[in-house]
Protein backbone atom coordinates (compact mmCIF):
# COMPACT_ATOMS: atom_id res chain seq x y z
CA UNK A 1 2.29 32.39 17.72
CA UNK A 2 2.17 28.06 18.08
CA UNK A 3 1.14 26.15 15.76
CA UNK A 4 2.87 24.06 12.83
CA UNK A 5 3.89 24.26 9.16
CA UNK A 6 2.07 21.81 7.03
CA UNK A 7 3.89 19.24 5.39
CA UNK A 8 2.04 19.11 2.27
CA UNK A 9 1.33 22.47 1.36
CA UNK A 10 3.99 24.75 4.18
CA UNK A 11 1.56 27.09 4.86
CA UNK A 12 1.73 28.02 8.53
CA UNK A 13 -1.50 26.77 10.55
CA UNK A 14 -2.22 28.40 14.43
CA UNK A 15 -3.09 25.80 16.97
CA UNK A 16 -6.34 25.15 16.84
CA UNK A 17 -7.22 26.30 12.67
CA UNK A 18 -8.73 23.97 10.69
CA UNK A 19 -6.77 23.42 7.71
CA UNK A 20 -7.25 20.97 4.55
CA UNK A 21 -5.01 21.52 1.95
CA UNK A 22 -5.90 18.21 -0.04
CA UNK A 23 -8.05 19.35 -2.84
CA UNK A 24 -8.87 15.65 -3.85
CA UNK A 25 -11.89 13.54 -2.56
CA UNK A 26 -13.69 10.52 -3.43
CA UNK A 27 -16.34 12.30 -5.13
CA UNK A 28 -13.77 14.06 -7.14
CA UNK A 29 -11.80 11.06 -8.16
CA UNK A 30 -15.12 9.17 -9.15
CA UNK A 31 -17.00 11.92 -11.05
CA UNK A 32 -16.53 10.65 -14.44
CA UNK A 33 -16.77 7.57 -14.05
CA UNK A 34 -19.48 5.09 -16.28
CA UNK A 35 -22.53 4.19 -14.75
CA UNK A 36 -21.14 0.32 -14.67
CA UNK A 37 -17.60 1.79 -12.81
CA UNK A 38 -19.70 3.57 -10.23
CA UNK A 39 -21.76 0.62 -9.49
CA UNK A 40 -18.50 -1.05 -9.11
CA UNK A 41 -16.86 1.55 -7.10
CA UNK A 42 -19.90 1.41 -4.57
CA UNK A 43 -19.78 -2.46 -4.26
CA UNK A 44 -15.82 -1.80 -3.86
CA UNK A 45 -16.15 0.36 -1.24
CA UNK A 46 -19.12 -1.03 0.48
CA UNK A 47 -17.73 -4.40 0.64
CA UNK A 48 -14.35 -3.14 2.30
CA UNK A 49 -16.09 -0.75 4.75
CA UNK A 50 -18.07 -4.12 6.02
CA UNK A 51 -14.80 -5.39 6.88
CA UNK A 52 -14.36 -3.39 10.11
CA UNK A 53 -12.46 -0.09 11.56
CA UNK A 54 -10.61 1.66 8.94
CA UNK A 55 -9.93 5.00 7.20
CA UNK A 56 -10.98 5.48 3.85
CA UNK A 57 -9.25 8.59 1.77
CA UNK A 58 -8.32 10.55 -1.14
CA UNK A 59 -5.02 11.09 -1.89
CA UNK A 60 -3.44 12.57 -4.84
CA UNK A 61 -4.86 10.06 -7.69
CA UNK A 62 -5.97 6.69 -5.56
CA UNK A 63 -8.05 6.02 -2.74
CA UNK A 64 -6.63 4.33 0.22
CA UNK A 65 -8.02 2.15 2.55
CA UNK A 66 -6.10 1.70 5.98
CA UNK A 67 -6.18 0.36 9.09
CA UNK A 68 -2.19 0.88 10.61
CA UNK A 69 -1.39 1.24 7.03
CA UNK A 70 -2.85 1.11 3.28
CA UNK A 71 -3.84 -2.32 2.65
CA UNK A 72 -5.28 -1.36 -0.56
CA UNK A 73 -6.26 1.33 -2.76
CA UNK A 74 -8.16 2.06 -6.01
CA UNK A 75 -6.84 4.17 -8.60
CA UNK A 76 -10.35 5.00 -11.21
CA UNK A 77 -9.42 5.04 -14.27
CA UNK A 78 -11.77 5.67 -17.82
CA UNK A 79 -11.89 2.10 -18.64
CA UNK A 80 -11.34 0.60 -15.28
CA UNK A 81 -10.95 0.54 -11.65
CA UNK A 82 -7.00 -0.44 -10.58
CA UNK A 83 -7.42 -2.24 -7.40
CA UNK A 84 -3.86 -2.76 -6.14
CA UNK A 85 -3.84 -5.16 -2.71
CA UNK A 86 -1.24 -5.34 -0.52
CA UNK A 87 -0.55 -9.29 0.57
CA UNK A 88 2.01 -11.36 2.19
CA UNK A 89 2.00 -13.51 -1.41
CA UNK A 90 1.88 -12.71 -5.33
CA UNK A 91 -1.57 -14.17 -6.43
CA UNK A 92 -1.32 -16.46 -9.25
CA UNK A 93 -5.18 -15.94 -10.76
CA UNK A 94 -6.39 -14.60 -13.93
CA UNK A 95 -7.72 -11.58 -12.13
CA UNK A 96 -4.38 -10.07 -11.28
CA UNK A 97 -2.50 -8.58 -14.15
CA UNK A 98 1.18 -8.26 -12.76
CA UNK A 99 2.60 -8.47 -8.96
CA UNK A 100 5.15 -5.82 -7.80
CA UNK A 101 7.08 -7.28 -4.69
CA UNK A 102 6.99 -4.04 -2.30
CA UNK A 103 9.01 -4.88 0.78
CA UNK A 104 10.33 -8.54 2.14
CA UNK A 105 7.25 -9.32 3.67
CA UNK A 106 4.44 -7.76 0.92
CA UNK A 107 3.87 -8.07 -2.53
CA UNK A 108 1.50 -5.85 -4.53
CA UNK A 109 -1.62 -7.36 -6.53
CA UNK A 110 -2.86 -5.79 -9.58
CA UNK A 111 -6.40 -5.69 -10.76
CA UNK A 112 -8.38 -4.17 -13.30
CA UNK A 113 -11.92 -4.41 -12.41
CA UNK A 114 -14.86 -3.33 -15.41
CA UNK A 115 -17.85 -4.19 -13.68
CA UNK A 116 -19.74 -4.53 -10.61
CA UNK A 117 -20.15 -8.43 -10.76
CA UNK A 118 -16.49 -8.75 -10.68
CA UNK A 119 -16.31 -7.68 -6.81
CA UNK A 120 -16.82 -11.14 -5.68
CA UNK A 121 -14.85 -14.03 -4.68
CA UNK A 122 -11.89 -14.36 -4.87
CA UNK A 123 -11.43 -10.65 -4.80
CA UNK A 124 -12.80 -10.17 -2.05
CA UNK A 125 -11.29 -13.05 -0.53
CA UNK A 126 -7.90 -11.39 -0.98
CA UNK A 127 -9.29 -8.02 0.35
CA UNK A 128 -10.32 -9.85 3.50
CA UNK A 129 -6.95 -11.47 3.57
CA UNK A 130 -4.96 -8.11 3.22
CA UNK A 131 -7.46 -6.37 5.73
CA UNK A 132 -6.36 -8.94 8.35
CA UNK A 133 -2.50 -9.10 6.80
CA UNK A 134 -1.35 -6.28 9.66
CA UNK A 135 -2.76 -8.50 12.95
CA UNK A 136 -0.39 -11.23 11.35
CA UNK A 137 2.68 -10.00 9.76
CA UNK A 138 6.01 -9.14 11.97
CA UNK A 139 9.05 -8.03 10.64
CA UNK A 140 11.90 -10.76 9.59
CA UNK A 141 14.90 -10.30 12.35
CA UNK A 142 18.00 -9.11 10.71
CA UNK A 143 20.39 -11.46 9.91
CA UNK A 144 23.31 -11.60 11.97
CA UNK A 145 26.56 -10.37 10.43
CA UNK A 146 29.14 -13.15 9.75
CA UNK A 147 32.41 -12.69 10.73
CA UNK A 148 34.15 -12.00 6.53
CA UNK A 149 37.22 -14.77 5.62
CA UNK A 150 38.66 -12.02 3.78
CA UNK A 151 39.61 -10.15 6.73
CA UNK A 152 41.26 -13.12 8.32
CA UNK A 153 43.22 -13.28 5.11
CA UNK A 154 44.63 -9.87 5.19
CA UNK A 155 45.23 -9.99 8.84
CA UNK A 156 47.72 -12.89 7.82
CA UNK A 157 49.49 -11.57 4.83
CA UNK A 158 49.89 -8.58 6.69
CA UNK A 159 51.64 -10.47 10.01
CA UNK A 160 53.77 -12.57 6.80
CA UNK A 161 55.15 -9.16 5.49
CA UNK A 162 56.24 -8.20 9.11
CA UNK A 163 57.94 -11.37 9.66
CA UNK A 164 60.36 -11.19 7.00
């Protein structure tokens, strides 16, 4: 029989069986959520889906948003939404609460958004900016490896020793 074994869950799936083994959804994640967080949520989401083509998920306890990869996601919370943004920069505003560098070329943002009014510039400014982060950012070349002055060192004490 073809098919595959899921990498999530390993169950076995024949080619050509739907299978879903994620349990979590939006809906889910955003149940019990305040009036004032949902109306936040929906401006959240609304505002990034104007941005253009991307996929918008579940998964596990956030919700991503992706174009070649997650350039942000929202983790609900009781209180507050979590908006973590992926940019090329740690944002120095009152909005963010702490930056987590993530690789050499991206930095994590951290909000904590309350209310719907609050998903306006410059958040979404910086949403915008992480949206169009992937048409812009390249990998760093490696740096070459220099040649190590300790080897050269050995190589001569070793050549002294022999001499004598």
């Amino acid at each position: 029989m073809t098919g595959r074994e899921c990498y999530h869950c390993k169950q076995w799936i024949a080619d050509g069986e739907a299978h879903d083994c994620w349990t979590t959804t939006e809906a889910a994640l955003t149940a019990d959520l305040s009036d004032e967080l949902k109306d936040a949520w929906e401006r959240l989401r609304e505002t990034a889906a104007d941005f253009g083509d991307q996929r918008i998920y579940a998964s596990g306890s956030a919700i991503m948003f992706s174009r070649k990869s997650c350039y942000f996601f929202v983790r609900p919370r009781r209180s507050h939404l979590q908006v973590c943004v992926f940019l090329g920069r740690a944002v120095k505003a009152p909005q963010v609460r702490r930056v987590e560098r993530k690789s050499t070329s991206k930095a994590v943002n951290i909000i904590h958004i309350t209310h719907r009014d609050e998903v306006e510039a410059p958040l979404v400014d910086w949403l915008r900016e992480a949206y169009d982060l992937q048409d812009t950012v390249r990998p760093k070349p490696r740096a070459r490896a220099r040649p190590s002055s300790r080897g050269d060192t050995t190589r001569t004490a070793s050549r002294s020793r022999t001499a004598r």
